[in-house]
N, C-alpha and C. Protein backbone atom coordinates (compact mmCIF):
# COMPACT_ATOMS: atom_id res chain seq x y z
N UNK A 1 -0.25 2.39 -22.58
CA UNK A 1 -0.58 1.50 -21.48
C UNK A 1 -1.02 2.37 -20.31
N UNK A 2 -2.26 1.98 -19.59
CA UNK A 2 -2.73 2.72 -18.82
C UNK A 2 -2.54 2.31 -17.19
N UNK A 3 -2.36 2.82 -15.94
CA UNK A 3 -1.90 1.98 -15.09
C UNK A 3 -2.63 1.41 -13.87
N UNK A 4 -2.60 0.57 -13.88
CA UNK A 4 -3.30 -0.48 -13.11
C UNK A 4 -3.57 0.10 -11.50
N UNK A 5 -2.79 0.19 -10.83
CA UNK A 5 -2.71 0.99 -9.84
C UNK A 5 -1.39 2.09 -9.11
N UNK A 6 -2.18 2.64 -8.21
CA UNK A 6 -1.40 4.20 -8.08
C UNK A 6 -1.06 3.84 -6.93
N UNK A 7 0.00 3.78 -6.12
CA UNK A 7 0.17 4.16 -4.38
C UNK A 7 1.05 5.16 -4.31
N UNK A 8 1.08 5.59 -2.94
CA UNK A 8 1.53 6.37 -2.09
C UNK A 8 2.77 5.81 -1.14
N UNK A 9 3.68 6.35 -1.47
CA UNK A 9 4.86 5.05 -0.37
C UNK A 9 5.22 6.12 0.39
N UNK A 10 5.32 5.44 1.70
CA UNK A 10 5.83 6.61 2.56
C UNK A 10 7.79 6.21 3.08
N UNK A 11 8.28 6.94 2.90
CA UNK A 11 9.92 6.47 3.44
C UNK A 11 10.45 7.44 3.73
N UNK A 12 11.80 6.93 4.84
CA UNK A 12 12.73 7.75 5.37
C UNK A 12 13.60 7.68 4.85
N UNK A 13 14.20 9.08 3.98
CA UNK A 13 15.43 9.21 3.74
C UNK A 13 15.67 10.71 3.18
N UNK A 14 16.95 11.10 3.14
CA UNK A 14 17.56 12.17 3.31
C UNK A 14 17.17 13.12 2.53
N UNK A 15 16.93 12.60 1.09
CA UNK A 15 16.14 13.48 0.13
C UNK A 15 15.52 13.01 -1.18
N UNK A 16 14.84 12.98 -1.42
CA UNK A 16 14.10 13.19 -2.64
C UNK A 16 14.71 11.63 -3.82
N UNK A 17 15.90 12.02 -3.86
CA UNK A 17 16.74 10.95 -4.93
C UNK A 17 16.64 9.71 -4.21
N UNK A 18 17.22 9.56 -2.85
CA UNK A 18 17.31 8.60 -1.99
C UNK A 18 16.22 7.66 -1.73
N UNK A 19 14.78 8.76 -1.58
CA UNK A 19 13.67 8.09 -1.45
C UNK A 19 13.26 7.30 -2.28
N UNK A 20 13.53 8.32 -3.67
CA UNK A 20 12.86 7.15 -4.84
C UNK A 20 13.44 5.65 -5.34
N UNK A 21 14.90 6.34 -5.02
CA UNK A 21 16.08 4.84 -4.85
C UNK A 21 15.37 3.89 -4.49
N UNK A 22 14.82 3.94 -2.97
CA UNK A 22 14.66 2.97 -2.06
C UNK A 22 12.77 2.53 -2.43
N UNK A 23 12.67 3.04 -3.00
CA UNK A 23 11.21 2.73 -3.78
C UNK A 23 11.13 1.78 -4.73
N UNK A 24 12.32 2.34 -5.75
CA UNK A 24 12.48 1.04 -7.20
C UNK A 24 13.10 0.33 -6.63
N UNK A 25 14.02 0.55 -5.62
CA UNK A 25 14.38 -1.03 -4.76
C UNK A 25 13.44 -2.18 -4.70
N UNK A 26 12.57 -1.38 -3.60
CA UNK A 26 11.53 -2.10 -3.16
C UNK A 26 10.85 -2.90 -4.01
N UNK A 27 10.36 -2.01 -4.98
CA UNK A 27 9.50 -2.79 -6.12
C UNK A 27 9.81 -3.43 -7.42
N UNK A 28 11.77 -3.24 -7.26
CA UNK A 28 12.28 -4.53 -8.17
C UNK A 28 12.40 -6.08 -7.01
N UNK A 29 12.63 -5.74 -6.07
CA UNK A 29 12.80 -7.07 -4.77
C UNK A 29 11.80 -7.54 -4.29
N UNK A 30 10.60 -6.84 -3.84
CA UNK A 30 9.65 -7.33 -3.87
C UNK A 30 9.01 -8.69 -4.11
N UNK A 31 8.70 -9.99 -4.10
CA UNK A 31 7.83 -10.62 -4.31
C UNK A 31 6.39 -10.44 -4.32
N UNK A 32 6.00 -9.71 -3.64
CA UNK A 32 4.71 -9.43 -2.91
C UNK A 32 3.44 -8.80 -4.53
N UNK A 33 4.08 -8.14 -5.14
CA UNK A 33 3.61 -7.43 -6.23
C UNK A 33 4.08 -7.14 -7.38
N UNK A 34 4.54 -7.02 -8.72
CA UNK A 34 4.89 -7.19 -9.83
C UNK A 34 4.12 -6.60 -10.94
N UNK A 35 4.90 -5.56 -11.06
CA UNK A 35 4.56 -4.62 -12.42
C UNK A 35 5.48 -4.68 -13.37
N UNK A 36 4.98 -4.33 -14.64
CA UNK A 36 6.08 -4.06 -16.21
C UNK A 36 7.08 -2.98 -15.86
N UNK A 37 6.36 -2.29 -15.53
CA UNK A 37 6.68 -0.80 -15.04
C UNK A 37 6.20 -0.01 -13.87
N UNK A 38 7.03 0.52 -12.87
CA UNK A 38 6.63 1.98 -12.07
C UNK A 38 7.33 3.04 -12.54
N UNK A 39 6.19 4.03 -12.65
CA UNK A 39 6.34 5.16 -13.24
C UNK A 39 6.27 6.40 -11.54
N UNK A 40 7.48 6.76 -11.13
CA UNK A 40 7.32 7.47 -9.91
C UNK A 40 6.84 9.33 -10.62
N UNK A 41 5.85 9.66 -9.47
CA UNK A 41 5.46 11.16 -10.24
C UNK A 41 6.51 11.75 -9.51
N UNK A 42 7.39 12.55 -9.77
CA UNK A 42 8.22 12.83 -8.88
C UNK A 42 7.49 14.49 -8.88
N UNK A 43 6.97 15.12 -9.76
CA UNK A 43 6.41 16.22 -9.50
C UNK A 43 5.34 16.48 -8.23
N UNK A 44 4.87 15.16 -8.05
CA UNK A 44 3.94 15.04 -6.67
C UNK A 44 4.34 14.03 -5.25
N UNK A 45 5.63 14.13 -5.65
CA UNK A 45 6.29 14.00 -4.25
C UNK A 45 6.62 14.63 -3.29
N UNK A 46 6.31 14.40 -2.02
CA UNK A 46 7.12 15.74 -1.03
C UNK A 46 7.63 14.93 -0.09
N UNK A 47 8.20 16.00 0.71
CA UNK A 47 8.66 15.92 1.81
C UNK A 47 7.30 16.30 3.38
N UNK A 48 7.86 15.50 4.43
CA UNK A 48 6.91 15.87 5.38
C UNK A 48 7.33 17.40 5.91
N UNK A 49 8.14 18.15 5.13
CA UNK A 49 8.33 19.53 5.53
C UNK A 49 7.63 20.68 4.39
N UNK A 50 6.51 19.71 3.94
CA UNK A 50 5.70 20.09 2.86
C UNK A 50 4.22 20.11 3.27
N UNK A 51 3.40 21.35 3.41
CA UNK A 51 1.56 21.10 3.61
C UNK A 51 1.31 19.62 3.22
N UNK A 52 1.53 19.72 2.03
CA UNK A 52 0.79 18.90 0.94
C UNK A 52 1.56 16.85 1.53
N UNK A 53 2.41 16.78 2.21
CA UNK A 53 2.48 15.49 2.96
C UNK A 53 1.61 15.19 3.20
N UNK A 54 1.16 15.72 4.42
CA UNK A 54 0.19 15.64 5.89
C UNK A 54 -1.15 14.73 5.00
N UNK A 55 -1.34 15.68 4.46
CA UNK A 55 -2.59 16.17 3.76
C UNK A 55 -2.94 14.81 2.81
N UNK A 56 -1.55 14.65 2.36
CA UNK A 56 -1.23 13.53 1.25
C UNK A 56 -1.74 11.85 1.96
N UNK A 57 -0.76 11.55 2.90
CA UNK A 57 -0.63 11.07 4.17
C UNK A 57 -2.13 10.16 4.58
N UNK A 58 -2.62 10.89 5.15
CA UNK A 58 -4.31 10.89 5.81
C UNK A 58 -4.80 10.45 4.50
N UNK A 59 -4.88 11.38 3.32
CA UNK A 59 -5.78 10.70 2.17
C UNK A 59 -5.94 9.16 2.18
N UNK A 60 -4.10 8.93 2.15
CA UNK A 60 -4.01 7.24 1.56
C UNK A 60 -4.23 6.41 2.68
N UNK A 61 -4.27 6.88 3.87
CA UNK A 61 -5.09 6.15 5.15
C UNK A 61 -6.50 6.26 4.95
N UNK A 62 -6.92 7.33 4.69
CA UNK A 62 -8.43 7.04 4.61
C UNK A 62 -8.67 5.60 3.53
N UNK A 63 -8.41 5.95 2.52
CA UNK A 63 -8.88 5.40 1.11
C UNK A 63 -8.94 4.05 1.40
N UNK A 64 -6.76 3.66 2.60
CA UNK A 64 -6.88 2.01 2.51
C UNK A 64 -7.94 1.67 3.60
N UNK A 65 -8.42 2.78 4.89
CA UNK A 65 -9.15 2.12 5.29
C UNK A 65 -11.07 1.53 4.64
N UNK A 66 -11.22 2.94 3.95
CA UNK A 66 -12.31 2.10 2.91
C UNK A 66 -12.36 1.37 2.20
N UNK A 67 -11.15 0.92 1.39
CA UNK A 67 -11.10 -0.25 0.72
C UNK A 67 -10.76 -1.18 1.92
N UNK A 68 -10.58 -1.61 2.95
CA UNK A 68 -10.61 -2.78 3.84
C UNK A 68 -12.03 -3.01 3.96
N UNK A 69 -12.31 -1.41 4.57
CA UNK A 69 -14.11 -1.95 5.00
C UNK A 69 -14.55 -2.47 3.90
N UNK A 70 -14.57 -2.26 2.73
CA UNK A 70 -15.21 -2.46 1.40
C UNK A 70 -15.07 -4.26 1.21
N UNK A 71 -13.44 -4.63 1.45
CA UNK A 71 -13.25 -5.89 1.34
C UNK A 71 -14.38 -6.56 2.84
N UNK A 72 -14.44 -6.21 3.79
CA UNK A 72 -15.02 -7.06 4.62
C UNK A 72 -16.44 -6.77 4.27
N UNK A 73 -16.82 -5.78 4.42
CA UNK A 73 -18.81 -5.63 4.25
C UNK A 73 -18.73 -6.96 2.79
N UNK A 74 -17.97 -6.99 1.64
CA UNK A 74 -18.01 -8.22 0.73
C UNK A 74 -17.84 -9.70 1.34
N UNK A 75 -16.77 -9.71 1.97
CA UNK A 75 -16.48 -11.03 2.93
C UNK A 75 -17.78 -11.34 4.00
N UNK A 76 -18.61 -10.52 4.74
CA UNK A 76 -19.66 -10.99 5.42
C UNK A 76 -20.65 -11.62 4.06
N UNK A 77 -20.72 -10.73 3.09
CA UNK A 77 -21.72 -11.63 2.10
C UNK A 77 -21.46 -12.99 2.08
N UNK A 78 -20.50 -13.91 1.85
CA UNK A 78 -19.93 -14.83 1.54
C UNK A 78 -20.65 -15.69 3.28
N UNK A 79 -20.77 -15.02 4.33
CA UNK A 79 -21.35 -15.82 5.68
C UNK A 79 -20.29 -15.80 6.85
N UNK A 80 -19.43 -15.31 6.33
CA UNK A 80 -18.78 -14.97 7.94
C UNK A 80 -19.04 -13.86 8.30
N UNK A 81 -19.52 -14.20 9.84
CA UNK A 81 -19.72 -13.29 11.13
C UNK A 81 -18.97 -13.25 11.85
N UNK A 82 -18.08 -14.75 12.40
CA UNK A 82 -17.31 -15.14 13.60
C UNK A 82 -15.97 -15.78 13.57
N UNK A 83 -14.75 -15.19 14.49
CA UNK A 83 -13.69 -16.20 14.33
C UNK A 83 -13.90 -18.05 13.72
N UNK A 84 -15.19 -18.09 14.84
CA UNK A 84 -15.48 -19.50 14.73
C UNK A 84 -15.93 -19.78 13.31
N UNK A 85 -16.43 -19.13 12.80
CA UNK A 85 -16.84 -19.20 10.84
C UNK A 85 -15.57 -19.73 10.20
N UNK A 86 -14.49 -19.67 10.98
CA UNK A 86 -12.85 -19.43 9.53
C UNK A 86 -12.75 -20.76 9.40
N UNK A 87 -13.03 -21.59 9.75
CA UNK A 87 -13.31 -23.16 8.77
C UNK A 87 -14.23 -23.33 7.80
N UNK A 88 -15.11 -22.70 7.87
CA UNK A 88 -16.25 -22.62 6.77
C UNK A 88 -15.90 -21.90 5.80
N UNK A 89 -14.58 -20.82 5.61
CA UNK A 89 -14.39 -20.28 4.63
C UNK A 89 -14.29 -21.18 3.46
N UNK A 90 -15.12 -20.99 2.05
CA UNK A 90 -15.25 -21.70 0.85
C UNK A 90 -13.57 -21.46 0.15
N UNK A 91 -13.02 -22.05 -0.38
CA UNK A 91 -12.23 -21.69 -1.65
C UNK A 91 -12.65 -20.94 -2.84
N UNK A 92 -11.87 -20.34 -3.33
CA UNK A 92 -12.26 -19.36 -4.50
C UNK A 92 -12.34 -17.92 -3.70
N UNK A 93 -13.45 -17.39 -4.33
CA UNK A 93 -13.77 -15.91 -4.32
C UNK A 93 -13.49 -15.49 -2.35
N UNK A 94 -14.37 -16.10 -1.86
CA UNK A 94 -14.06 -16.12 -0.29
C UNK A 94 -13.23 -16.02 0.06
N UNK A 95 -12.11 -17.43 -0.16
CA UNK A 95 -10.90 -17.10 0.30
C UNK A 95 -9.71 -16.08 0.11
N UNK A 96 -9.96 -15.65 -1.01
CA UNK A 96 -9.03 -14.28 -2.06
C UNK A 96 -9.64 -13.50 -1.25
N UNK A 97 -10.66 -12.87 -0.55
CA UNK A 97 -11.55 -11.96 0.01
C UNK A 97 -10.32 -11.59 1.18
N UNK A 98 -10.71 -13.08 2.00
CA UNK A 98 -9.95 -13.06 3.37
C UNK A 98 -8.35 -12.79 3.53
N UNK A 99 -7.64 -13.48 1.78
CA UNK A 99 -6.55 -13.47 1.76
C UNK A 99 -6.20 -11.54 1.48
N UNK A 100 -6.93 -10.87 0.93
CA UNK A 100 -6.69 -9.64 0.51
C UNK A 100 -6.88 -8.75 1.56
N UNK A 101 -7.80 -9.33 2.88
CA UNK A 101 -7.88 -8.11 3.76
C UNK A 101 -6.74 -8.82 5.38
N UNK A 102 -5.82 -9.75 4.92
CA UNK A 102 -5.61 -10.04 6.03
C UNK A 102 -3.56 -9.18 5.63
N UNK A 103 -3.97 -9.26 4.04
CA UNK A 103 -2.56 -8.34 3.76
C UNK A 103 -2.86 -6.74 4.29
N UNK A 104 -3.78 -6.43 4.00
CA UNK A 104 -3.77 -5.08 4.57
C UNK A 104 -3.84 -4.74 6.24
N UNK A 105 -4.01 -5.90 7.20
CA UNK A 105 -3.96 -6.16 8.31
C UNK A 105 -2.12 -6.53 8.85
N UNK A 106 -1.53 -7.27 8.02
CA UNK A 106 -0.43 -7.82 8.15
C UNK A 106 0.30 -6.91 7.32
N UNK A 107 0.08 -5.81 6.57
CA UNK A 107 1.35 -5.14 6.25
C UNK A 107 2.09 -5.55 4.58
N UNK A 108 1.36 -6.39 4.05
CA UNK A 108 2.14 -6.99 2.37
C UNK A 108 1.01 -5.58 1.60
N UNK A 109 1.87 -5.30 0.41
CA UNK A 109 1.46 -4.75 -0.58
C UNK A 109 1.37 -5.32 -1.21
N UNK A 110 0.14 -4.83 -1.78
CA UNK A 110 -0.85 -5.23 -2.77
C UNK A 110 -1.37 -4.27 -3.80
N UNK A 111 -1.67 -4.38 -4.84
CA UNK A 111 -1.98 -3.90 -6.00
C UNK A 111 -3.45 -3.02 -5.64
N UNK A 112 -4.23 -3.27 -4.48
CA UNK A 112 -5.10 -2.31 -4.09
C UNK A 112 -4.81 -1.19 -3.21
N UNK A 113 -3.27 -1.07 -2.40
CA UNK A 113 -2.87 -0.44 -1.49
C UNK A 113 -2.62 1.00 -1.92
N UNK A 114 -3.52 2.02 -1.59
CA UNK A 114 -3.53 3.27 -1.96
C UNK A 114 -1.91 3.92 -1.40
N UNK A 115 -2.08 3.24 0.13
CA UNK A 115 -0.73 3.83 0.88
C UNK A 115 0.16 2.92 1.47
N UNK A 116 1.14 2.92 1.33
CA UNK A 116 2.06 1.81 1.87
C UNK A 116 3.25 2.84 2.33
N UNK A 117 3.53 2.51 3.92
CA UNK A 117 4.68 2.86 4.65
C UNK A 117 5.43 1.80 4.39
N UNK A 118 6.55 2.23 3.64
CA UNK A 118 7.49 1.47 3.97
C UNK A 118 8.18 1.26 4.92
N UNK A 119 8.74 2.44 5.11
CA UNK A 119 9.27 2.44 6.67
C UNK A 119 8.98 1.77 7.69
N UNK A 120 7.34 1.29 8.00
CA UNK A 120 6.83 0.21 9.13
C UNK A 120 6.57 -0.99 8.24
N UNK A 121 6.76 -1.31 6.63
CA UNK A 121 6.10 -2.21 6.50
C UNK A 121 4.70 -2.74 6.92
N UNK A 122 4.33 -1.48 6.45
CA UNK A 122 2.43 -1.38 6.80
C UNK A 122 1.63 -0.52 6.35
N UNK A 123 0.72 -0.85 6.62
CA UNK A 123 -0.36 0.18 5.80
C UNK A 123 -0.74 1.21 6.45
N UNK A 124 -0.53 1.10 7.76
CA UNK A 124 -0.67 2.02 8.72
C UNK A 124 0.29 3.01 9.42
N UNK A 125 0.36 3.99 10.19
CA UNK A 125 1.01 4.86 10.58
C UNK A 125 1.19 4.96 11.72
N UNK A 126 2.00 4.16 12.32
CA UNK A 126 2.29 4.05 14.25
C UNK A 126 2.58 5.22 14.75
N UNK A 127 1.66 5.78 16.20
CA UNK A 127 2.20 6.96 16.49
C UNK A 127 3.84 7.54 16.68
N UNK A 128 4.00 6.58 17.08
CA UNK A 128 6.09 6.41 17.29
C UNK A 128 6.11 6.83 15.42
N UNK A 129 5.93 6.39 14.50
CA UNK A 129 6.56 7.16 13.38
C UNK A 129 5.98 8.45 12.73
N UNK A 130 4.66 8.65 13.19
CA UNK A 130 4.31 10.30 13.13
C UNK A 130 5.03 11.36 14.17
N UNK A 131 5.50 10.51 15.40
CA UNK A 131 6.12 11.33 15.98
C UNK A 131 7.69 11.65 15.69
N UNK A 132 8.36 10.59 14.76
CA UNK A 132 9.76 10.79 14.57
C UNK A 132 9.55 11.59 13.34
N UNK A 133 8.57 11.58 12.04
CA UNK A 133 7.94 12.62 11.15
C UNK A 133 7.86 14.43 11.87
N UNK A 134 7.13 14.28 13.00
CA UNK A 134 7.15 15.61 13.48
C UNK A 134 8.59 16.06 13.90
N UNK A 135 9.32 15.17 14.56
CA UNK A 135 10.85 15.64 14.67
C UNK A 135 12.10 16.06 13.44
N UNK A 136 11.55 15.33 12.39
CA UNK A 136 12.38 14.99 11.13
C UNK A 136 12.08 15.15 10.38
N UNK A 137 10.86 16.26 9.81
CA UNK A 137 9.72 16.18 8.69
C UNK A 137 10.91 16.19 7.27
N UNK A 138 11.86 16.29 7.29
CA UNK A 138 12.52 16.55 6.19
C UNK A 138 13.26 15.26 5.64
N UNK A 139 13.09 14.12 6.58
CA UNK A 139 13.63 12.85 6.41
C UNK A 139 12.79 12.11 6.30
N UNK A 140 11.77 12.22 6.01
CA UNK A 140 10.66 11.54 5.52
C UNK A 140 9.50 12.26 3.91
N UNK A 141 9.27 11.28 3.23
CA UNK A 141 9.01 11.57 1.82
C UNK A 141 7.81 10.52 1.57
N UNK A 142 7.01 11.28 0.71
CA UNK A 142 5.65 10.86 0.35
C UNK A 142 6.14 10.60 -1.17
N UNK A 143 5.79 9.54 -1.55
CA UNK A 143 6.46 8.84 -3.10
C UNK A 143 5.28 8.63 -3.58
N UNK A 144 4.65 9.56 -4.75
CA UNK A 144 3.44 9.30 -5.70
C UNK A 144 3.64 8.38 -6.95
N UNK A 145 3.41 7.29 -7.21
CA UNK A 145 3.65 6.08 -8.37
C UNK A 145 2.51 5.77 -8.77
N UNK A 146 2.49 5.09 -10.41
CA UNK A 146 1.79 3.97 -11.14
C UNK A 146 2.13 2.60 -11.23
N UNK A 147 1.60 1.98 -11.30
CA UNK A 147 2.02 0.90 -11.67
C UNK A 147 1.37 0.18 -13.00
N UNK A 148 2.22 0.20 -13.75
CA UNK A 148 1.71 -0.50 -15.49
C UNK A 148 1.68 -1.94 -15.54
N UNK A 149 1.31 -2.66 -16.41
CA UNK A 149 1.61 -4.05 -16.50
C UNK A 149 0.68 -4.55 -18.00
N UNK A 150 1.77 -4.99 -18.91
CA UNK A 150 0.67 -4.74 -19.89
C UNK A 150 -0.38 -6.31 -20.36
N UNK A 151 -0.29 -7.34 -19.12
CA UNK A 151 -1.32 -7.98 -18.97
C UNK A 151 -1.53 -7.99 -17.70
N UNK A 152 -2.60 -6.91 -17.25
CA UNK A 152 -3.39 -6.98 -15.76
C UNK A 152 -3.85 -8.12 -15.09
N UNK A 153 -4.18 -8.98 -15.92
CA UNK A 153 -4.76 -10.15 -15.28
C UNK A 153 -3.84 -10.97 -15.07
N UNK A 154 -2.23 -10.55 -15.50
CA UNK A 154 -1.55 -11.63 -14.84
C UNK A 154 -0.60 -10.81 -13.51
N UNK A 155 -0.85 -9.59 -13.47
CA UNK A 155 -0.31 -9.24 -12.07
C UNK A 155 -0.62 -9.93 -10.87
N UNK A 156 0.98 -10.39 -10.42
CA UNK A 156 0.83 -11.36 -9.29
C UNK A 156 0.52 -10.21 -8.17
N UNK A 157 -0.43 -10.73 -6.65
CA UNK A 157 -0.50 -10.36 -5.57
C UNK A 157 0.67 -10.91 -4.24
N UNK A 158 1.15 -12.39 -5.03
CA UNK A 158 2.23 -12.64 -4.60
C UNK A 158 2.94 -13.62 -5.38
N UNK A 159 4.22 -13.76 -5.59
CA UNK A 159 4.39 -14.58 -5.99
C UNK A 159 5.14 -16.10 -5.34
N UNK A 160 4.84 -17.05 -6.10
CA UNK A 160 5.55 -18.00 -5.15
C UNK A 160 7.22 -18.70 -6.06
């Protein structure tokens, strides 16, 4: 089985074991996303008292911010330009569009999310937690995962 998607979790905790704890937590409690299996790389995990964080870090910010742009330059195809457009949004493909880039705006993981802070519950990186990272680099951990599922097309984005 090959895996559907990869993220990057970012969390605070004391070390290494703790982090990943609070990872399979997450992604057995979760509603939001649902795999067969996460497979954590623990060989490509670090600590922010590691080069290879930082470095790590920025990647999965870049990536989610191109996959957002990617979701919206698709969402203007569909004819929105303007707040005032969001009644005209169609059902179907459109609306999954809007619904997928308003999680990466609001912070839910999703099966496209390269990087997910847990710690803020977001996709993003508030300066207040790069700055408690620079104070604490050793209490904070970069968590490299797969996620399997051995029917893809029924991985929920949320469930109800």
């Amino acid at each position: 089985m090959d895996p559907i998607s990869q993220h990057l979790i970012l969390v605070s905790a004391p070390d290494l074991e703790s982090a990943c704890d609070q990872v399979e937590d997450f992604f057995d409690n979760t509603p939001l996303v649902r795999y067969d299996r996460i497979e954590i790389k623990r060989d490509e995990c670090c600590s922010g008292e590691e080069s290879a964080f930082h470095h790590a870090i920025e990647n999965g910010l870049e990536t989610n911010s191109a996959t957002l742009h990617k979701f919206i330059a698709e969402f203007e195809k569909t004819g929105f330009h303007s707040i005032k457009d969001l009644h005209t949004v169609e059902c179907g493909y459109p609306s999954k569009l809007l619904h997928i880039i308003t999680h990466f705006l609001d912070g839910f993981i999703g099966i496209d999310s390269a990087f997910y802070n847990l710690t803020d519950s977001s996709h993003r990186l508030p300066e207040e937690t790069r700055r408690h990272i620079r104070e604490t680099p050793g209490h904070y951990w970069a968590i490299q995962l797969d996620g399997y599922s051995e029917t893809p097309d029924r991985v929920s984005l949320v469930q109800a």
